[in-house]
N, C-alpha and C. Protein backbone atom coordinates (compact mmCIF):
# COMPACT_ATOMS: atom_id res chain seq x y z
N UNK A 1 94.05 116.16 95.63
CA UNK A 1 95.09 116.21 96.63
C UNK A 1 94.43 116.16 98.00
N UNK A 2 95.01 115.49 98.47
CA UNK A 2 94.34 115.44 100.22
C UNK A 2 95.42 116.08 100.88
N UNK A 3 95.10 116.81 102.30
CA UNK A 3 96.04 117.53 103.20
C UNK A 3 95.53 117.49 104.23
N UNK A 4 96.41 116.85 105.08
CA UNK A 4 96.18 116.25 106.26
C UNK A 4 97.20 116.71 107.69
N UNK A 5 96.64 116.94 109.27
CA UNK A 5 97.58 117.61 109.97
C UNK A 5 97.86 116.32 110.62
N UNK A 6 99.40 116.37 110.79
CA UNK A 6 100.22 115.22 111.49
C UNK A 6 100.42 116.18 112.80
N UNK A 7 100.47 114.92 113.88
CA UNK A 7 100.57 115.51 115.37
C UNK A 7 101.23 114.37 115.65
N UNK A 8 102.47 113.98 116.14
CA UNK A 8 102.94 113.38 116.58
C UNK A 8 104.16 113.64 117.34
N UNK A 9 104.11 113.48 118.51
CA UNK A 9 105.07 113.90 119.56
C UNK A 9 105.27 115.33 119.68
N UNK A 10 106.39 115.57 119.04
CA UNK A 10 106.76 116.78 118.93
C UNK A 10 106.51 117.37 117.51
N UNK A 11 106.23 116.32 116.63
CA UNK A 11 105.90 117.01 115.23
C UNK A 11 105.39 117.09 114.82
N UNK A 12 104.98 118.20 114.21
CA UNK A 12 103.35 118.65 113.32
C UNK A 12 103.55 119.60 112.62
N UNK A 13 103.16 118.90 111.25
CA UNK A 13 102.69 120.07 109.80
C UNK A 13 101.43 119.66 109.68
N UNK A 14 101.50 119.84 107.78
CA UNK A 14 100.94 119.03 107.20
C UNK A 14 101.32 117.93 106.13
N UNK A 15 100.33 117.30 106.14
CA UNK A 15 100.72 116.08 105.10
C UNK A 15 100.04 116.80 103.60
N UNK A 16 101.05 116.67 102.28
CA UNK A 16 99.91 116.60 101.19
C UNK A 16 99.94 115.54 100.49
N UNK A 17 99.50 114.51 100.46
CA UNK A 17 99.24 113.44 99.53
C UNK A 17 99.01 113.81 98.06
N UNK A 18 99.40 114.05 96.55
CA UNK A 18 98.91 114.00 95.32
C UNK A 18 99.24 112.59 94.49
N UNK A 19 98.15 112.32 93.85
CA UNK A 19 97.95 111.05 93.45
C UNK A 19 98.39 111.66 91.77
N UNK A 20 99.37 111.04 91.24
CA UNK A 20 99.18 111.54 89.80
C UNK A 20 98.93 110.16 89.17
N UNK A 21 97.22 110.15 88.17
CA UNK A 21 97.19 108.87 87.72
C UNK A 21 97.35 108.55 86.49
N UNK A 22 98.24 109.30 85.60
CA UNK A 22 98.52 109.40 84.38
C UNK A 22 99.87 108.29 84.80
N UNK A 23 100.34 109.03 85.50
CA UNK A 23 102.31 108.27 85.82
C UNK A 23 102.00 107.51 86.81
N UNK A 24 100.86 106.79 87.48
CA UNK A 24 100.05 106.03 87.91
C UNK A 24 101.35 105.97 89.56
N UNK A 25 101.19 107.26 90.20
CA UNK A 25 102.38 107.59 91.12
C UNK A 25 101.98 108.57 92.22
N UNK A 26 102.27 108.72 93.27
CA UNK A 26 101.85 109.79 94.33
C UNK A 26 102.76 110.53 94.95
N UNK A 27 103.26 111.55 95.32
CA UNK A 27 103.87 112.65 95.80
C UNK A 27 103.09 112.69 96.94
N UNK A 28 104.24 111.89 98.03
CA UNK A 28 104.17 112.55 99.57
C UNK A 28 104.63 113.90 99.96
N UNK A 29 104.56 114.78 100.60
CA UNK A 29 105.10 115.46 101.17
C UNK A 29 104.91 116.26 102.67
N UNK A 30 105.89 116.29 103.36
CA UNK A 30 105.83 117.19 104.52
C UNK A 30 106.80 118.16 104.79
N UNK A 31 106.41 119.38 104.35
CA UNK A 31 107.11 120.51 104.04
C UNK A 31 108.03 121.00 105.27
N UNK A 32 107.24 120.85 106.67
CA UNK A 32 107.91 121.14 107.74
C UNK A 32 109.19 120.28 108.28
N UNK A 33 109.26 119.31 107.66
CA UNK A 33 109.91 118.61 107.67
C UNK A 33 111.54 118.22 106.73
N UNK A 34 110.79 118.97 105.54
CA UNK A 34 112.17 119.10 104.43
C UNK A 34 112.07 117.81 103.86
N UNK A 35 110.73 116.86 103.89
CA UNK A 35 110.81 115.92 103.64
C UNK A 35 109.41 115.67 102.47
N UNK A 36 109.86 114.63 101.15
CA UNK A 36 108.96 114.27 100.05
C UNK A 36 109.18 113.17 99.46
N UNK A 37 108.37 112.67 99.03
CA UNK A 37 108.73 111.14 98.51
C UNK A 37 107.72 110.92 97.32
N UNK A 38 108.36 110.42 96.01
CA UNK A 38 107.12 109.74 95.50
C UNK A 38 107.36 108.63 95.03
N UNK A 39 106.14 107.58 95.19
CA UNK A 39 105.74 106.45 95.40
C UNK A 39 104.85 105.60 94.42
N UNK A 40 105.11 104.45 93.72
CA UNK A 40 104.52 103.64 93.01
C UNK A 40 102.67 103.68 93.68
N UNK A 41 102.20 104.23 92.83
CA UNK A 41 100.63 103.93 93.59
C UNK A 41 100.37 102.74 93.48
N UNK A 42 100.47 101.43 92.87
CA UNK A 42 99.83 100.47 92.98
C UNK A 42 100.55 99.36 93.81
N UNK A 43 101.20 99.75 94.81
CA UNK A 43 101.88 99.02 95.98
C UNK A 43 100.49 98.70 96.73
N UNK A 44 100.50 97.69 97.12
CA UNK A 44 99.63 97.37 98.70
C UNK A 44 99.85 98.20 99.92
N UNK A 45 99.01 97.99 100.60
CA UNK A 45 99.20 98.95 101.86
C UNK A 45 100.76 98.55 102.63
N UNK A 46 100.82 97.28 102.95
CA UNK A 46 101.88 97.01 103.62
C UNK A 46 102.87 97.52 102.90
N UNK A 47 103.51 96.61 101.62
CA UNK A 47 104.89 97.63 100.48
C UNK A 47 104.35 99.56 100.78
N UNK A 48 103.60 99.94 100.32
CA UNK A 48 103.66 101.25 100.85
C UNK A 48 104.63 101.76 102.37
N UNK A 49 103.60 100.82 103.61
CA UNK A 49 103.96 101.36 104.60
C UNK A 49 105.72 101.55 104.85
N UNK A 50 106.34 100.08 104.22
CA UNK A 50 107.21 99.79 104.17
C UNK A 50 108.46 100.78 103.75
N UNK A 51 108.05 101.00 102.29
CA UNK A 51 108.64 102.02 101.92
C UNK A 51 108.75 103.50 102.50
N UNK A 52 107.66 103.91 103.19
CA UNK A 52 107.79 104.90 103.87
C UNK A 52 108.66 105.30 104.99
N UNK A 53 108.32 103.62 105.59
CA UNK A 53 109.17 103.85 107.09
C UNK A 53 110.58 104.23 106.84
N UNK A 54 111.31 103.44 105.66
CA UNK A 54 112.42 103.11 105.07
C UNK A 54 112.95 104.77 104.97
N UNK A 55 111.62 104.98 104.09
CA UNK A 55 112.42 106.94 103.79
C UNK A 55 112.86 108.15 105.24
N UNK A 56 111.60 107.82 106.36
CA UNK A 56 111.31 108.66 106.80
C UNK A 56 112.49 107.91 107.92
N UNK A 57 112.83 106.78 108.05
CA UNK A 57 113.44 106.33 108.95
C UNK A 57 114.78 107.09 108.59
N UNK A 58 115.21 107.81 107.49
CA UNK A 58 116.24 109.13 107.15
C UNK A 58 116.06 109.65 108.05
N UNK A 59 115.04 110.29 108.70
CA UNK A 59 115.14 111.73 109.07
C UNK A 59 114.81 111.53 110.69
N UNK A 60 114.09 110.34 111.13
CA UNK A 60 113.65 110.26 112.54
C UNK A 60 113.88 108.64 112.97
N UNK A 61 113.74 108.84 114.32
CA UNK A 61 113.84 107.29 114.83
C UNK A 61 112.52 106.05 114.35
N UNK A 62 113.61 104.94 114.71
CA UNK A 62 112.08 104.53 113.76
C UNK A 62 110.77 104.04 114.38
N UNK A 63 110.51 104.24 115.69
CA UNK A 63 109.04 103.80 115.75
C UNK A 63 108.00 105.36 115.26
N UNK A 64 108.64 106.30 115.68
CA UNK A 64 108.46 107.50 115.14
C UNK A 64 107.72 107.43 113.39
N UNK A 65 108.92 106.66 113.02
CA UNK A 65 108.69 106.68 111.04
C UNK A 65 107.85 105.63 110.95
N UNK A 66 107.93 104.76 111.71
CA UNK A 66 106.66 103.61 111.83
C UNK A 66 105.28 104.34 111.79
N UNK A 67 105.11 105.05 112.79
CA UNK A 67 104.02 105.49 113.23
C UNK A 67 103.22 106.76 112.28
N UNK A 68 103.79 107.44 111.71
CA UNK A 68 103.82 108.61 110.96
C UNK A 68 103.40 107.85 109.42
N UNK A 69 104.22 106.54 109.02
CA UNK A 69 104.03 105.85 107.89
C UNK A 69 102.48 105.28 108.02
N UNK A 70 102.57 104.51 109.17
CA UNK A 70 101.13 103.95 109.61
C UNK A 70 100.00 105.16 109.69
N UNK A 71 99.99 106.40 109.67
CA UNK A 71 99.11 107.19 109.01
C UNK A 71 98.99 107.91 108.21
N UNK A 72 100.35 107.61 107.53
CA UNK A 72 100.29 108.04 105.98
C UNK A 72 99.05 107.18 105.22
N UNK A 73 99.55 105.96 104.88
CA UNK A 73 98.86 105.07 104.74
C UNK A 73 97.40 105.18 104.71
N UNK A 74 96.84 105.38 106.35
CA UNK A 74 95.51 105.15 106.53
C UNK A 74 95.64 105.90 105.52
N UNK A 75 95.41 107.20 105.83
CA UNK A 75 94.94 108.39 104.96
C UNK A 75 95.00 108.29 103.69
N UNK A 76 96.06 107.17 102.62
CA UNK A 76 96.02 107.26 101.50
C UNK A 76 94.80 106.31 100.86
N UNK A 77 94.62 105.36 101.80
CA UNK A 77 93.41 104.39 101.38
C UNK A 77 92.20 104.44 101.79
N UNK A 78 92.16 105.48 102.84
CA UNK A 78 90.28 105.59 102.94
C UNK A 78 90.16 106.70 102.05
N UNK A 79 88.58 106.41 102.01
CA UNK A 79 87.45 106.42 101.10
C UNK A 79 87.12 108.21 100.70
């Protein structure tokens, strides 16, 4: 599991990323937020980002969910 602190604008938790690779699937979550998602792991970065913006664009405006997705992301694919 990776856990990561989001700072953006006004909002900040944390992120926990879990990768489950049995159900070959990942569990987003940001608790401060009331917000979780889980996600096909073998999407590309872009379909990922995509999907994210899509969810998070629920809860916030969207360059906001853009931006927050765009470091979901990083964080799910580096090393």
């Amino acid at each position: 599991m990776k856990i990561k602190n989001l700072h953006f604008n006004e909002i900040a938790g944390h992120v926990y990323i879990y990768e489950n690779k049995v159900n070959q699937c990942m569990l987003i979550a940001i608790p401060d937020m009331h917000w979780s998602l889980e996600i096909d792991s073998s999407l590309n970065e872009d379909d990922m980002n995509e999907e994210l913006v899509i969810h998070l664009f629920t809860l916030l405006d969207e360059s906001t969910a853009s931006q927050i997705a765009d470091d979901i992301v990083k964080w799910i694919f580096e090393s």
